[in-house]
Protein backbone atom coordinates (compact mmCIF):
# COMPACT_ATOMS: atom_id res chain seq x y z
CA UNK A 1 162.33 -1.32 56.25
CA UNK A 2 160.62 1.26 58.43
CA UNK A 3 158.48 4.29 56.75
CA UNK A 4 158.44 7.78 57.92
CA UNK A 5 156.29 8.09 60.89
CA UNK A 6 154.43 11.16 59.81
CA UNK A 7 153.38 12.80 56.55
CA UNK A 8 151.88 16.47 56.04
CA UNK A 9 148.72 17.01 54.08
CA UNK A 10 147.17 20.42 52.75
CA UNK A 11 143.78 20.13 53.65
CA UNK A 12 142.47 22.64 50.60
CA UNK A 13 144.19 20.75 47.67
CA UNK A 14 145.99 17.39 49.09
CA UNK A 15 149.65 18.29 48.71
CA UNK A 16 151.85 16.26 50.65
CA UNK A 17 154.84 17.05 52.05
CA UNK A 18 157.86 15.38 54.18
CA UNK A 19 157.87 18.41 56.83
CA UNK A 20 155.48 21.22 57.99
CA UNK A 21 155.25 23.91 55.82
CA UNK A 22 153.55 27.08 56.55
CA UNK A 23 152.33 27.96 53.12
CA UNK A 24 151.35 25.48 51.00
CA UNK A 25 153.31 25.38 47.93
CA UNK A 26 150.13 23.43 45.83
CA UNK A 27 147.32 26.02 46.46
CA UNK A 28 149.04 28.83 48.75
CA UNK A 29 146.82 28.39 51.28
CA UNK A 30 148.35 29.31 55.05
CA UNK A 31 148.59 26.53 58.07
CA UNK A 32 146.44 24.31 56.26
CA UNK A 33 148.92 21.49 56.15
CA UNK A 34 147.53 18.63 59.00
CA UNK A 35 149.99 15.62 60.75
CA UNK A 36 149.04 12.29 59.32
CA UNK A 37 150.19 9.32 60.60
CA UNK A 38 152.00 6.37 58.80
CA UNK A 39 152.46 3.06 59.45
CA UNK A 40 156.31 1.58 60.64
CA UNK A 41 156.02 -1.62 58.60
CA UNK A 42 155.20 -1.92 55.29
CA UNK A 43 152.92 -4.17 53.77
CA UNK A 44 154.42 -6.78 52.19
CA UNK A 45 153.78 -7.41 48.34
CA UNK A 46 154.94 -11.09 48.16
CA UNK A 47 152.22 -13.45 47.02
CA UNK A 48 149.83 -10.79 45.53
CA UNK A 49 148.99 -11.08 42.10
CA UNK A 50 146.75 -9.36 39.55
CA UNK A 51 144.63 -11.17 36.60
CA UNK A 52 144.45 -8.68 33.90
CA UNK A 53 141.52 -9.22 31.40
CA UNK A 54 140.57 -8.28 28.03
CA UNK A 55 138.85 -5.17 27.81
CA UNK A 56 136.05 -6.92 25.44
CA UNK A 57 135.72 -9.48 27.93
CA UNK A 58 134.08 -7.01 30.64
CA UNK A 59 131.23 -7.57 31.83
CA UNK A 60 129.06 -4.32 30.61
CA UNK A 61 126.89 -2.05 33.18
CA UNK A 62 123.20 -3.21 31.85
CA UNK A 63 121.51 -2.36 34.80
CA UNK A 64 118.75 0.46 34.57
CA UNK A 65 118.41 3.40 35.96
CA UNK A 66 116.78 4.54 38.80
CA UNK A 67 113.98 6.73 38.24
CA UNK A 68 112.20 8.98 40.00
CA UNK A 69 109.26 11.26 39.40
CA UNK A 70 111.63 14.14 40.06
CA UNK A 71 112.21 15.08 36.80
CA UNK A 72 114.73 17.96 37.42
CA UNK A 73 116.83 15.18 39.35
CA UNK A 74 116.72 12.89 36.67
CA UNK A 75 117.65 15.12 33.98
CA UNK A 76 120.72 16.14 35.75
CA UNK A 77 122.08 13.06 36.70
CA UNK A 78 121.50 11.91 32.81
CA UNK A 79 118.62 9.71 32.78
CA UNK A 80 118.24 8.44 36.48
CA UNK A 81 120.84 7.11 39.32
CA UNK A 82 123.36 4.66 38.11
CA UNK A 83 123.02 1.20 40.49
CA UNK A 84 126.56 0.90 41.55
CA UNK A 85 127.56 5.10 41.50
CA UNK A 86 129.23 7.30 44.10
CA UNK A 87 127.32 10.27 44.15
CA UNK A 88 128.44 13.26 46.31
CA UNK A 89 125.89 16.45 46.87
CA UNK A 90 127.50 19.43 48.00
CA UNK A 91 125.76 22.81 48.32
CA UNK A 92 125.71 26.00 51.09
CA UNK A 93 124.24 25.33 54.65
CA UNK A 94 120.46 25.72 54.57
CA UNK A 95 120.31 25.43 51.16
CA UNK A 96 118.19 22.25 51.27
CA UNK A 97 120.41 19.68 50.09
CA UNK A 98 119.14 17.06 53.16
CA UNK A 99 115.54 18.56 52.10
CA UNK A 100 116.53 17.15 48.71
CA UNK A 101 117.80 13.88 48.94
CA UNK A 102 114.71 13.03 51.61
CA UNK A 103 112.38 13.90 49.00
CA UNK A 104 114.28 11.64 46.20
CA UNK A 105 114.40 8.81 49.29
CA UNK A 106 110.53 8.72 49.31
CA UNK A 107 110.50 8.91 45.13
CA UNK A 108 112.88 6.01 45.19
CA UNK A 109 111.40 4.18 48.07
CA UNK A 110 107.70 4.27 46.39
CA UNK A 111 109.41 2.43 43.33
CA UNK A 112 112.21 0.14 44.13
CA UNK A 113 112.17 -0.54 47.77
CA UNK A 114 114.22 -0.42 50.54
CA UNK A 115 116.32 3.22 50.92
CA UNK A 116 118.76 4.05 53.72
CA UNK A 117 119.28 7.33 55.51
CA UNK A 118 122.49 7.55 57.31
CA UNK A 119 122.73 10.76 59.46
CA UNK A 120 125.79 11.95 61.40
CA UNK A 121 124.45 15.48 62.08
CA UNK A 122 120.59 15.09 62.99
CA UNK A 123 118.89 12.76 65.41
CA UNK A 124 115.84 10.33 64.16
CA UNK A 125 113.17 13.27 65.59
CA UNK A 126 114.91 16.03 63.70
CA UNK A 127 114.52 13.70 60.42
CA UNK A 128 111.14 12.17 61.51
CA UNK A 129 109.82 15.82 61.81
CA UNK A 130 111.65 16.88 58.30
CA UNK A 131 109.67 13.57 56.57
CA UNK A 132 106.54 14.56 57.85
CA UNK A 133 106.50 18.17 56.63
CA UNK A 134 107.89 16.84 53.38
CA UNK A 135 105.01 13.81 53.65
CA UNK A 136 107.94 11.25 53.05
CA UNK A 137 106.85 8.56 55.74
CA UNK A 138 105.76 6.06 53.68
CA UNK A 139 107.59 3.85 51.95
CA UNK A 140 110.59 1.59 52.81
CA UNK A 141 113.00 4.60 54.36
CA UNK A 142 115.47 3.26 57.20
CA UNK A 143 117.23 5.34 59.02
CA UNK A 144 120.84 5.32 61.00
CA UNK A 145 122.12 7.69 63.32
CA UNK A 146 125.85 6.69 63.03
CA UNK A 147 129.46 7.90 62.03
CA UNK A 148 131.42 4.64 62.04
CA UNK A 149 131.66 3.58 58.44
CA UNK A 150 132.43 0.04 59.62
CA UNK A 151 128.81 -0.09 61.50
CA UNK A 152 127.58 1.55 58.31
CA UNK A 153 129.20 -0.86 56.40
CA UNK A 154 127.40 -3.54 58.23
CA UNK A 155 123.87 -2.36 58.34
CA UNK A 156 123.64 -1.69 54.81
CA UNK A 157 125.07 -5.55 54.33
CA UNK A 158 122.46 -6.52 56.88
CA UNK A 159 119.67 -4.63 55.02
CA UNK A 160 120.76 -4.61 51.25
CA UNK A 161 119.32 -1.19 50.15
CA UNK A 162 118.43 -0.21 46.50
CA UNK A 163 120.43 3.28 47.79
CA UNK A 164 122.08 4.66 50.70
CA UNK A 165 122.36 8.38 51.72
CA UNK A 166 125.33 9.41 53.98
CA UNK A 167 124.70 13.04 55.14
CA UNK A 168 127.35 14.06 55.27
CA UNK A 169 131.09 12.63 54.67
CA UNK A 170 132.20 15.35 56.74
CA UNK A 171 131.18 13.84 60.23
CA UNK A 172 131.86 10.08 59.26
CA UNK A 173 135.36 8.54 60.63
CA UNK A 174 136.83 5.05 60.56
CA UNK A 175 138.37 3.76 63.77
CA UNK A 176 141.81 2.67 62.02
CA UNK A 177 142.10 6.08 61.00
CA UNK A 178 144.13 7.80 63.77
CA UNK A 179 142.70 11.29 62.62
CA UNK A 180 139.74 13.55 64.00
CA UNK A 181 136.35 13.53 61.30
CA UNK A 182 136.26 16.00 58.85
CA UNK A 183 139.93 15.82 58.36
CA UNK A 184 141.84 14.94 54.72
CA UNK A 185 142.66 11.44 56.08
CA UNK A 186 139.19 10.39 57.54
CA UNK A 187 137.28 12.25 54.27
CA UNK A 188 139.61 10.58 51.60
CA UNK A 189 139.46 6.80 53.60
CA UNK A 190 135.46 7.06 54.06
CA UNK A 191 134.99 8.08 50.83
CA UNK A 192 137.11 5.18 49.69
CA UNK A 193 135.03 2.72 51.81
CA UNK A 194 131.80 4.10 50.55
CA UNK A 195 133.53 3.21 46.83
CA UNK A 196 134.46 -0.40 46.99
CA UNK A 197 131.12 -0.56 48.82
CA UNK A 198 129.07 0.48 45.68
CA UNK A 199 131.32 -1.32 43.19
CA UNK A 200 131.37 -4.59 45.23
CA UNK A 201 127.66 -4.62 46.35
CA UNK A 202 125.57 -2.29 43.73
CA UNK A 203 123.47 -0.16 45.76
CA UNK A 204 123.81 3.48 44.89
CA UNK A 205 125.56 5.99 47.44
CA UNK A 206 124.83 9.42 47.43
CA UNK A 207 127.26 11.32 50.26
CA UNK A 208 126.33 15.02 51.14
CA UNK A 209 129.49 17.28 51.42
CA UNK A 210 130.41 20.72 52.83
CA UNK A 211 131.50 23.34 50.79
CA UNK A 212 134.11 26.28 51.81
CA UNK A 213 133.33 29.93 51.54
CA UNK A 214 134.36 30.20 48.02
CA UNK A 215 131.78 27.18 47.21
CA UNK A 216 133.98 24.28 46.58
CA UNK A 217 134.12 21.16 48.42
CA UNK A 218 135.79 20.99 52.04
CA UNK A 219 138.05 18.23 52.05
CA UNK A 220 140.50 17.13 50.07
CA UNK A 221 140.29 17.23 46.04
CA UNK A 222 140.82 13.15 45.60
CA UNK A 223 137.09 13.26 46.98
CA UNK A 224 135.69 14.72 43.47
CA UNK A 225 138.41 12.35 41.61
CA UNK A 226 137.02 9.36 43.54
CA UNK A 227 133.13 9.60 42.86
CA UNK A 228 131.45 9.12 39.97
CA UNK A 229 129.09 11.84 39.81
CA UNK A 230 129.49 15.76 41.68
CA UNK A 231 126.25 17.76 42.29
CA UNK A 232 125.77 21.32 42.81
CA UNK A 233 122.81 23.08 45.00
CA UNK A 234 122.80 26.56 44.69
CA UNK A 235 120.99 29.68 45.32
CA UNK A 236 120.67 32.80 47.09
CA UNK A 237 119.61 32.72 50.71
CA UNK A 238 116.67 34.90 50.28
CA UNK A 239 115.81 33.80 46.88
CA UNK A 240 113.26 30.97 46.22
CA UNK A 241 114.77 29.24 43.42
CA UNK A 242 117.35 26.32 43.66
CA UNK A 243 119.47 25.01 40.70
CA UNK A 244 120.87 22.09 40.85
CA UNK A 245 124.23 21.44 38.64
CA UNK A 246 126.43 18.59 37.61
CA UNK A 247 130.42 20.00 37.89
CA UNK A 248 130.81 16.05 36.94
CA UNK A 249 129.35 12.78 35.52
CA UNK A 250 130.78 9.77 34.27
CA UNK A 251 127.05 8.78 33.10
CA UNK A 252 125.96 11.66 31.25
CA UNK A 253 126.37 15.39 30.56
CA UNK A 254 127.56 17.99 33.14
CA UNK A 255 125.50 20.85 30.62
CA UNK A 256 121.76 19.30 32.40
CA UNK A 257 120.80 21.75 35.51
CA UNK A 258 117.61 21.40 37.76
CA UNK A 259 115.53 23.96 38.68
CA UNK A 260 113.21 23.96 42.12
CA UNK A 261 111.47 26.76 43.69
CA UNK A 262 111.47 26.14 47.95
CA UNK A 263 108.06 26.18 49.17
CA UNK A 264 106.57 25.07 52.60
CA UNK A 265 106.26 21.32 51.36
CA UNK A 266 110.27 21.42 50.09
CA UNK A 267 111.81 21.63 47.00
CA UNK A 268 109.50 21.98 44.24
CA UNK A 269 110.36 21.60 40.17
CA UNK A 270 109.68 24.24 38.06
CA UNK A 271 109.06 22.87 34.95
CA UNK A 272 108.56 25.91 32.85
CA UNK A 273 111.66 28.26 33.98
CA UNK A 274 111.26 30.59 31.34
CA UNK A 275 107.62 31.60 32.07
CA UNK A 276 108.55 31.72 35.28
CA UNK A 277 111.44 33.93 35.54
CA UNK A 278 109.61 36.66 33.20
CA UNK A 279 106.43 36.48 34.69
CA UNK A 280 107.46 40.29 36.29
CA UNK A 281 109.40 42.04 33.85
CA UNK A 282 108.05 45.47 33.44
CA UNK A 283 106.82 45.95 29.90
CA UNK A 284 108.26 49.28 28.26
CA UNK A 285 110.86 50.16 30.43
CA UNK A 286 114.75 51.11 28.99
CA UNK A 287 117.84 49.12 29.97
CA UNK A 288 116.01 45.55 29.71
CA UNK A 289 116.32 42.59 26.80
CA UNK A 290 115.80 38.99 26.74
CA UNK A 291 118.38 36.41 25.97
CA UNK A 292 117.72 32.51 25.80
CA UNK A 293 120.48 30.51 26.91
CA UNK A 294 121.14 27.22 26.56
CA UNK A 295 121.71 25.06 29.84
CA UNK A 296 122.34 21.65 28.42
CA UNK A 297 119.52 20.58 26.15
CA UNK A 298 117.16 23.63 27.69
CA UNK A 299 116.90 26.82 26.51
CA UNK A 300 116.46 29.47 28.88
CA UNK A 301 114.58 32.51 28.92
CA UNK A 302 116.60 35.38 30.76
CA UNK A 303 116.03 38.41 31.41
CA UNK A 304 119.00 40.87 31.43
CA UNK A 305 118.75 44.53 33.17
CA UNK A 306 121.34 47.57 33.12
CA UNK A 307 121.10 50.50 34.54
CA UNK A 308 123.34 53.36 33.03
CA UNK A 309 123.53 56.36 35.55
CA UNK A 310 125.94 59.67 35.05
CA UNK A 311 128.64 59.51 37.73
CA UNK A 312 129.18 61.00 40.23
CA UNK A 313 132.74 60.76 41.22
CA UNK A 314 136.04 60.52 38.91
CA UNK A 315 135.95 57.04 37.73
CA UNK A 316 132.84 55.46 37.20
CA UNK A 317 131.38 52.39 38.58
CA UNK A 318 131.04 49.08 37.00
CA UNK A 319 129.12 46.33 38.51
CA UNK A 320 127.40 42.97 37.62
CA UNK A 321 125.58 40.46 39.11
CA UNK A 322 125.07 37.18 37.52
CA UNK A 323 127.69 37.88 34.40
CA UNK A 324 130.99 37.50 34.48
CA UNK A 325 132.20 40.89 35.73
CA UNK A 326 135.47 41.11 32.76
CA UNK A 327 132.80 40.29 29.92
CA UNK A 328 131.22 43.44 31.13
CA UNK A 329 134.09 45.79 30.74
CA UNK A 330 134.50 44.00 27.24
CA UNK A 331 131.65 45.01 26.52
CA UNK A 332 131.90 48.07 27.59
CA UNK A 333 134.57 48.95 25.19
CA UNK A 334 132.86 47.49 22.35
CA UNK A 335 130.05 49.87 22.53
CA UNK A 336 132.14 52.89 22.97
CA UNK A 337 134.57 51.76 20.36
CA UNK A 338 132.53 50.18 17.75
CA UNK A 339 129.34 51.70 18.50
CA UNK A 340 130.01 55.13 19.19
CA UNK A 341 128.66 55.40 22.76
CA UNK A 342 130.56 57.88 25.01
CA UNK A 343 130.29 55.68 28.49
CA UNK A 344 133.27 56.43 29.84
CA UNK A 345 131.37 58.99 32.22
CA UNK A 346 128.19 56.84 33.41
CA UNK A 347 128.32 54.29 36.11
CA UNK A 348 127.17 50.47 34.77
CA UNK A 349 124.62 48.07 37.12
CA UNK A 350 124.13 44.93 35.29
CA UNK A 351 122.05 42.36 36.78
CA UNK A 352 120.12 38.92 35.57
CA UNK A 353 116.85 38.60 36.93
CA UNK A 354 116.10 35.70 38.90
CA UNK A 355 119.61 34.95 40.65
CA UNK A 356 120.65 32.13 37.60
CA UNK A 357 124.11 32.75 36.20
CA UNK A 358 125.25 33.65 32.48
CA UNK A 359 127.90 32.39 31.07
CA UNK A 360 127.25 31.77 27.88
CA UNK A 361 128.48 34.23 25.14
CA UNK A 362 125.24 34.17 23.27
CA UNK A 363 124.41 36.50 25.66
CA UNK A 364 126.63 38.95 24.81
CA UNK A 365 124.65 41.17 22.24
CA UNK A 366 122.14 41.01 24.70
CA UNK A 367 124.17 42.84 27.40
CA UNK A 368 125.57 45.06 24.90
CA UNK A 369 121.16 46.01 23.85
CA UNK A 370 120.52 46.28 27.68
CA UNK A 371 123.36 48.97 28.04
CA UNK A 372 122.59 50.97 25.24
CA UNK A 373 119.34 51.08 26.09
CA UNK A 374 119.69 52.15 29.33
CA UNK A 375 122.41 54.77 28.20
CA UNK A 376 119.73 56.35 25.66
CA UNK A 377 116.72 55.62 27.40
CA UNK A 378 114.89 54.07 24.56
CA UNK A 379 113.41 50.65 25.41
CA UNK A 380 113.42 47.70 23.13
CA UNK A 381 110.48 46.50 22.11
CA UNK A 382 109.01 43.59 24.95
CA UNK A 383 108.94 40.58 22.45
CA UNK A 384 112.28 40.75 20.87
CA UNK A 385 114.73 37.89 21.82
CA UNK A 386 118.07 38.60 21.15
CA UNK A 387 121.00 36.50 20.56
CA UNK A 388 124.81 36.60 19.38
CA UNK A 389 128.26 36.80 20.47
CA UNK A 390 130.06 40.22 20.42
CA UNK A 391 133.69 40.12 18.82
CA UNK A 392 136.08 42.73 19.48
CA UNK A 393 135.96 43.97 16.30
CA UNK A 394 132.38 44.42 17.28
CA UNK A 395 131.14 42.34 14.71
CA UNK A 396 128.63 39.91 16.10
CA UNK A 397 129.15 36.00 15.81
CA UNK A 398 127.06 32.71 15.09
CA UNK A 399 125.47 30.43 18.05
CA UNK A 400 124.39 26.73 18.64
CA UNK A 401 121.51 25.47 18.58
CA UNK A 402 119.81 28.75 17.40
CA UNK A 403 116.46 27.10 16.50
CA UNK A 404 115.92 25.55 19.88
CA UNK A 405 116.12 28.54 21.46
CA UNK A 406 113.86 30.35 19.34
CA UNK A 407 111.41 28.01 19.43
CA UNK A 408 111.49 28.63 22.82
CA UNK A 409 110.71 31.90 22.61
CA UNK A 410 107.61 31.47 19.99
CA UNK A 411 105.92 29.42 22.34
CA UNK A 412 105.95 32.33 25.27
CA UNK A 413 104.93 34.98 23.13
CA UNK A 414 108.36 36.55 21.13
CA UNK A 415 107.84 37.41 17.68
CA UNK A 416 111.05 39.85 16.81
CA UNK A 417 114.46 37.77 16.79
CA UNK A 418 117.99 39.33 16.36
CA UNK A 419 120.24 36.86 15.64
CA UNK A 420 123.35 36.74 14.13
CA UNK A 421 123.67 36.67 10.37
CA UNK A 422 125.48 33.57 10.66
CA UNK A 423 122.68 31.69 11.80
CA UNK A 424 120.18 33.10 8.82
CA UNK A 425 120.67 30.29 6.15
CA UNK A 426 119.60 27.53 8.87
CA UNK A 427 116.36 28.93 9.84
CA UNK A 428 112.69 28.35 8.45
CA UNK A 429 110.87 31.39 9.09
CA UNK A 430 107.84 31.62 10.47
CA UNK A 431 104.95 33.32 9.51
CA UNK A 432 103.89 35.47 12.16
CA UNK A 433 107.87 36.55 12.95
CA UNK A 434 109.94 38.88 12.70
CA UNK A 435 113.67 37.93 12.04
CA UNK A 436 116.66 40.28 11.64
CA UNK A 437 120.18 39.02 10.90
CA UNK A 438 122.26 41.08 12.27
CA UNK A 439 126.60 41.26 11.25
CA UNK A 440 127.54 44.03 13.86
CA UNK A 441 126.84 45.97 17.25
CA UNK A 442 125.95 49.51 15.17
CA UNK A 443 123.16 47.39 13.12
CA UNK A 444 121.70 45.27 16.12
CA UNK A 445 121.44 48.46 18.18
CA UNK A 446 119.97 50.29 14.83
CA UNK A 447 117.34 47.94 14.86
CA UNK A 448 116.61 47.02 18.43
CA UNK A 449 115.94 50.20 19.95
CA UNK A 450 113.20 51.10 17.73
CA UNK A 451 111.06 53.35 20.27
């Protein structure tokens, strides 16, 4: 029995649909729905059969992991790169995701052999010249200028790499696929290929994707269901630092991130983030406190700065960079319910130094210390960490994994904690610090701004 000739696929979110719809009733997105052909005849199901097996009777993944000496890529990914994974690396343009994975080729190439680059975008000079600024020449790097996936398919047969990189899935097609590259057929088919080829033959595959303007992946959302793991590069433009993030693993946490500062020889770890990002706080000056945050196992040393400002129109101004923007106005409240402070006439600048992201609500008590201060103009005091989550009620909660993070903060130089009172009875104390448990907003800001 014939099939419909043509289907319609949204190429934000995959809905399909029997007819051409303007809108897209899955995501809402406008003319995004594409033509996609189908085949007339079916395919036939008559002598296909399936051998179920007992789930103890599977053969177990006991191959090792594939190290390299890039310890920031290694910690997010778990441990090292899973032989066998589907990997997929998406990040901004210019952000240095090729810069990246050529680096980790070289790491991987000095170690375990044979590594192929597939490009789709760049010719052999443009990578040649990349390599030699990044001084990845030697080793066992290949390198293929090609979109087919079928020719893919067969060089990497032909060559039998420890790991291939395909950058990117965006400009690969396959010729049975009667649909331009880029679009939701060719991205979800190549992507599919790429699959069976690292479950079937072993090697690891690590694709590069685009990402829209709101930072997701282009392409249809089966292409995150489909791979194993889905890496993050971000960063500002005119910023230095890179952090690399795991939205998903099937091999280990999606808490690890990776930090690298871009210098002339590439991506560089930074081993020591915390140091790092408060090497230039100003010492003294109001409307500044330090929060440590946890980012999988790692705490992290952040800096958080408000500046509180009369206004100087009707409503005031409320912005933040690096927090989520509806804590803020939380918090807001808070203070002026719980802690007496009349805001309701100052504009609000909240920023993280450094470009990294909070959202974490240990940081909350820290916001709520950077406002006041900056609202009274008392400093706090330059080696106080402070930590807690702020309640409504503006009492102020427990956290995780409190003495990590204050260890943390010992070893750069803090001596004066606020923590949460709930956290008290789990603590040893140190001699040389100062620790002050802490039940509400009113008492943390009692004791914080000292000066």
């Amino acid at each position: 029995m014939a099939k419909r000739k043509e289907r319609f696929i949204c190429q934000q979110c995959g809905y399909e649909s029997l007819s051409f719809l303007g809108r897209c009733p899955g995501c809402g997105s406008w003319n995004s729905l594409v033509a996609e052909p189908v085949p007339l005849e079916g395919m036939s199901l008559v002598g296909l059969k399936a051998h179920p097996s007992l789930l103890v009777e599977v053969s177990d993944i006991t191959g090792e992991r594939l190290l390299s000496t890039l310890g920031e890529w290694d910690r997010v990914l778990g441990g090292g790169l899973v032989p066998g994974s589907l990997i997929v690396v998406g990040g901004a343009p210019g952000i240095g995701k090729s810069t990246l994975l050529l680096q980790v080729a070289q790491k991987l190439a000095a170690r375990y052999g044979k590594i192929l680059y597939v490009s789709g975008e760049e010719s052999p000079g443009q990578v040649r010249l990349r390599a030699q600024r990044l001084e990845a020449l030697n080793g066992e790097i290949y390198f293929l200028a090609e979109t087919n996936v079928e020719a893919i398919i067969a060089g990497i047969e032909s060559l039998n790499p420890v790991t291939v990189i395909v950058d990117s899935i965006q400009t690969m097609f396959l010729p049975s696929v009667q649909a331009a590259p880029g679009s939701v057929s060719q991205v979800r088919e190549c992507a599919a290929r790429f699959l069976r080829l690292a479950k079937d033959s072993g090697p690891a595959v690590i694709l590069v994707g685009h990402v829209t303007k709101e930072g997701f992946l282009a392409g249809p959302r089966v292409l995150e269901h489909l791979v194993d793991t889905v890496l993050y590069l971000e960063g500002e433009r005119y910023q230095a630092y890179r952090v690399l993030r795991a939205a998903k693993n099937r091999f280990g946490s999606t808490n690890e991130i990776g930090i690298f500062e871009m210098v002339g020889g590439g991506l560089k770890e930074v081993l020591n983030p915390s140091e790092l990002l408060l090497a230039e706080r100003p010492a003294g000056v109001a409307g500044s406190s330090v929060v440590a945050c946890m980012e999988g196992t790692r705490p992290l040393l952040l800096e958080i700065q408000a500046l509180v400002s009369p206004t100087t129109f009707g409503n005031p101004r409320r912005l933040a960079t690096g927090v989520d923007f509806n804590r803020v106005l939380l918090l807001t409240a808070v203070l002026e319910k719980r802690a007496g402070l009349h805001l309701g006439s100052y504009d609000i600048y909240l920023n993280v130094a450094g470009g990294i992201t909070v959202n974490e609500p240990a940081a909350d008590l820290g916001i709520c210390l950077a406002i006041a201060s900056g609202f009274k103009d008392r400093p706090v005091e330059a080696e106080t960490l402070v930590l807690g989550e702020v309640g409504l009620a503006g009492e102020v909660r427990a956290v995780s994994q409190v003495e990590r993070r204050i260890e943390e903060a010992a070893r750069l130089g803090f001596r004066r904690f606020l923590i949460p009172a709930g956290n008290k009875s789990r603590l040893i104390k140190e001699d040389d610090c100062e620790i002050y448990d802490v039940r509400s907003v009113a008492e943390a800001l009692e004791i914080g701004l000292t000066a």
